[in-house]
C-alpha atoms as a PDB file:
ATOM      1  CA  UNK A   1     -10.200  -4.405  -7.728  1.00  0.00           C
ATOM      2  CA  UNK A   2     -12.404  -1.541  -7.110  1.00  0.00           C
ATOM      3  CA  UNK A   3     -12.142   1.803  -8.413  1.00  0.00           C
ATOM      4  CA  UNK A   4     -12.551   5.174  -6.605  1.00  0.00           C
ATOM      5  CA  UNK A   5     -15.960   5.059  -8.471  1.00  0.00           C
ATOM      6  CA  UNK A   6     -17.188   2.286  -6.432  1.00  0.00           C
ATOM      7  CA  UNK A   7     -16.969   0.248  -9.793  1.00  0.00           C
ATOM      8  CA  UNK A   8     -15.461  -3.361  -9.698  1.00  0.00           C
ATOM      9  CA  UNK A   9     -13.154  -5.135 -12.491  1.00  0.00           C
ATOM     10  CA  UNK A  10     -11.562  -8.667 -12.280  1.00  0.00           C
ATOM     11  CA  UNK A  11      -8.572 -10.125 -13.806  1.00  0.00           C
ATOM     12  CA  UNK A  12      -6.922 -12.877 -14.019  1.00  0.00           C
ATOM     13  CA  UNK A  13      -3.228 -13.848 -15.109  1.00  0.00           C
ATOM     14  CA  UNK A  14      -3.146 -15.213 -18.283  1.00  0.00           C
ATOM     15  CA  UNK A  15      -4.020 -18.852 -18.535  1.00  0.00           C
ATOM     16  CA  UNK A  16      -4.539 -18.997 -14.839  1.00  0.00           C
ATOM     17  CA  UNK A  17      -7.190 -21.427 -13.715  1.00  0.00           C
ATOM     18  CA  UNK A  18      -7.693 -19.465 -10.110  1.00  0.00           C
ATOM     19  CA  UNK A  19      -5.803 -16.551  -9.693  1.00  0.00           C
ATOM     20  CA  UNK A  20      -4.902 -14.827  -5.819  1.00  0.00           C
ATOM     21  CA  UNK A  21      -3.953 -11.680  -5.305  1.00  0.00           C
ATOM     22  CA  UNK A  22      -2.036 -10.921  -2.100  1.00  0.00           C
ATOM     23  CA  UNK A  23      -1.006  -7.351  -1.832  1.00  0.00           C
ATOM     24  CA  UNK A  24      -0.531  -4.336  -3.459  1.00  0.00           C
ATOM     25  CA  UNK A  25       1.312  -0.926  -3.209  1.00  0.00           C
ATOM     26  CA  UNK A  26       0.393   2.448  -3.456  1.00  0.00           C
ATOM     27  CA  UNK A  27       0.860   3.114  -7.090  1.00  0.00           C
ATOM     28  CA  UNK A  28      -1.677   0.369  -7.492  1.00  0.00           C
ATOM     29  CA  UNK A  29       0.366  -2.474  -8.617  1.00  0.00           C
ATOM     30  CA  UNK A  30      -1.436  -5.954  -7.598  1.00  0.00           C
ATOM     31  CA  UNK A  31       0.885  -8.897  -6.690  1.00  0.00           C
ATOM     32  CA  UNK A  32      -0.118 -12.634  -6.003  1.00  0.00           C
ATOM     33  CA  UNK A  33       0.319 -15.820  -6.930  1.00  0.00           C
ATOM     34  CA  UNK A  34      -1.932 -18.165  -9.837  1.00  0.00           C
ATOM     35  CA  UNK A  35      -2.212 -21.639 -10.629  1.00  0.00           C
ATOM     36  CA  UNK A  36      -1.732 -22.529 -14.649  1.00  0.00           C
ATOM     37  CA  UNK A  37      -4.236 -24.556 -16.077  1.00  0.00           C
ATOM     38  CA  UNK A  38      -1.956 -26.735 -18.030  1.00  0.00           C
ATOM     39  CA  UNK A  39       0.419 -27.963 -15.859  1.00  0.00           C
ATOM     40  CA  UNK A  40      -0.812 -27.061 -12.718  1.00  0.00           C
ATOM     41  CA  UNK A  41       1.990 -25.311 -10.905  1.00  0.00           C
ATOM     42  CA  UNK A  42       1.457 -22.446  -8.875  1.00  0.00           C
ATOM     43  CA  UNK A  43       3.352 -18.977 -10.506  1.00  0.00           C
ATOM     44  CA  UNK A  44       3.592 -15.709  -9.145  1.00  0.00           C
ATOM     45  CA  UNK A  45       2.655 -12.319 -10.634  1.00  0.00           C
ATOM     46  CA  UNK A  46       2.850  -8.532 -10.945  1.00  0.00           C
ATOM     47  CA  UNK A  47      -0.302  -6.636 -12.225  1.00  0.00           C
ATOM     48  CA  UNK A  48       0.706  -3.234 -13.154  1.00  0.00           C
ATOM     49  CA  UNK A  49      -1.472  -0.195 -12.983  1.00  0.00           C
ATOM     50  CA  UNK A  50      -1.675  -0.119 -17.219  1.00  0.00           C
ATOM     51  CA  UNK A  51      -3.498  -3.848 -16.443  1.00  0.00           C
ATOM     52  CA  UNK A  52      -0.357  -5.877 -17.711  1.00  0.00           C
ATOM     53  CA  UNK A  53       0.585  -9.200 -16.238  1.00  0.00           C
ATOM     54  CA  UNK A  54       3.963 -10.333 -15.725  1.00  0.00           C
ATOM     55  CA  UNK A  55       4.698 -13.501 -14.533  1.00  0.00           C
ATOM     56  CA  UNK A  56       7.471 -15.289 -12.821  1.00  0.00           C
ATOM     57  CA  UNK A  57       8.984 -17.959 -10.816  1.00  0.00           C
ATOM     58  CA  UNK A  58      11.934 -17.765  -8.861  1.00  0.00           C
ATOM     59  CA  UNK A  59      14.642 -19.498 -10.481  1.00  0.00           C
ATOM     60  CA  UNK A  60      14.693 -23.226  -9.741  1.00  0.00           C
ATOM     61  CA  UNK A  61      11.194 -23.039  -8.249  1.00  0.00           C
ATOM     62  CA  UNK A  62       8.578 -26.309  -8.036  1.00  0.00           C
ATOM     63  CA  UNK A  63       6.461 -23.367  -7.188  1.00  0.00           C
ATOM     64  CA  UNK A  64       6.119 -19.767  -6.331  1.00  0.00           C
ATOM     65  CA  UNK A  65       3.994 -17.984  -4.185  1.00  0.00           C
ATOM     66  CA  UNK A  66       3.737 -14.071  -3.410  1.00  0.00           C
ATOM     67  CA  UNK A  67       3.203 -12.559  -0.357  1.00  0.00           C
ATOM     68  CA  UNK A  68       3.418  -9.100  -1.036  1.00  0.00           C
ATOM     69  CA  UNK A  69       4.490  -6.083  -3.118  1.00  0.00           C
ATOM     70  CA  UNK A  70       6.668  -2.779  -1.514  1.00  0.00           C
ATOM     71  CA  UNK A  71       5.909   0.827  -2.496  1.00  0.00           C
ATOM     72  CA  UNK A  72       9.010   0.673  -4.862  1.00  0.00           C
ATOM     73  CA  UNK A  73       7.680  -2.329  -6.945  1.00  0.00           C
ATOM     74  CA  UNK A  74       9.830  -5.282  -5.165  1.00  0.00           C
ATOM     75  CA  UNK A  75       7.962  -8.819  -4.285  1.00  0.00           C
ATOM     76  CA  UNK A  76       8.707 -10.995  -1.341  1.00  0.00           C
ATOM     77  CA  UNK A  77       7.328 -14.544  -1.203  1.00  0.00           C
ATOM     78  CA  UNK A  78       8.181 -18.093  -0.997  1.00  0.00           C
ATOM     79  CA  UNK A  79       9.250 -21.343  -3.462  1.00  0.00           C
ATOM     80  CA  UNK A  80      10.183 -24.553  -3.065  1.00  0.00           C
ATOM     81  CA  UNK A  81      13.213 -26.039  -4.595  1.00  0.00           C
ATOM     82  CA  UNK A  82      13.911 -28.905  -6.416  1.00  0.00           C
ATOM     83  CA  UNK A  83      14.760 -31.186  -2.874  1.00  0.00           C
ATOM     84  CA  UNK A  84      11.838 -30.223  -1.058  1.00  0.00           C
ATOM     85  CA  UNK A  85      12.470 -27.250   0.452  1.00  0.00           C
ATOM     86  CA  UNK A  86      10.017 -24.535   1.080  1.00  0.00           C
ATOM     87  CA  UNK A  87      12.720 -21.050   0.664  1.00  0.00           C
ATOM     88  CA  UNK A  88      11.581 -17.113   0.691  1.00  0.00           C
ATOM     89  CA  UNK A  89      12.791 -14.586  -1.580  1.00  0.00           C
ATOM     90  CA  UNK A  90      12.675 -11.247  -2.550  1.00  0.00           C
ATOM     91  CA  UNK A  91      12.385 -10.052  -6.694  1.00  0.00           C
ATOM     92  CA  UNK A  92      13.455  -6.606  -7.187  1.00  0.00           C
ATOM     93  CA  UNK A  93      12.320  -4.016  -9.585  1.00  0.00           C
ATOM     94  CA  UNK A  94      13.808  -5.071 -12.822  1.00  0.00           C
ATOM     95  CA  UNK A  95      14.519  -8.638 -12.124  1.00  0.00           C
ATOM     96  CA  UNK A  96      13.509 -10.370 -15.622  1.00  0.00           C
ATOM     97  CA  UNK A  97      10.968 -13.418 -15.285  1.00  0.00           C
ATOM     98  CA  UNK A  98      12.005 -16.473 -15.113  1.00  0.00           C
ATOM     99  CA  UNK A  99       9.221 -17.819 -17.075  1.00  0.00           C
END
């Protein structure tokens, strides 16, 4: 992420062991998607402008990945479910983790 300095800072969601950022809205939230080093399964995330993570996975999910952010804080992306399916979804402002 750089700042309007022209200074760069990194971040990755906790106990993420490669972490991918995919969009992010005008009040500077960063959303994206991480893989956890324990088990392995890919997780998506919301980076707020104060530098906390939240993660999430849709409900149900084998795995979650985040395509994007909107201006008023909702996520769109895709899962899979439990038979195989690859679904999209959309998290709105609010929604609690499912973590």
């Amino acid at each position: 992420m750089r700042a309007s300095d022209g200074t760069i800072a990194t971040f990755d969601a906790p106990g993420s062991e490669c972490t991918q950022p995919s969009g992010i809205n005008r009040s500077g939230e960063i959303a994206g998607r991480y893989q956890d080093s324990t088990t392995h399964r890919t997780h998506g995330f919301l980076r707020r402008t104060n530098g906390n993570i939240v993660s999430f996975d849709a409900f149900g999910s084998t795995f979650t990945e985040v395509a994007g952010v909107t201006n008023s804080g909702d996520i769109v992306g895709e899962f899979g479910d439990s038979g195989g399916k690859t679904r999209g979804f959309i998290r709105t402002e609010g929604t609690p983790a499912h973590r």
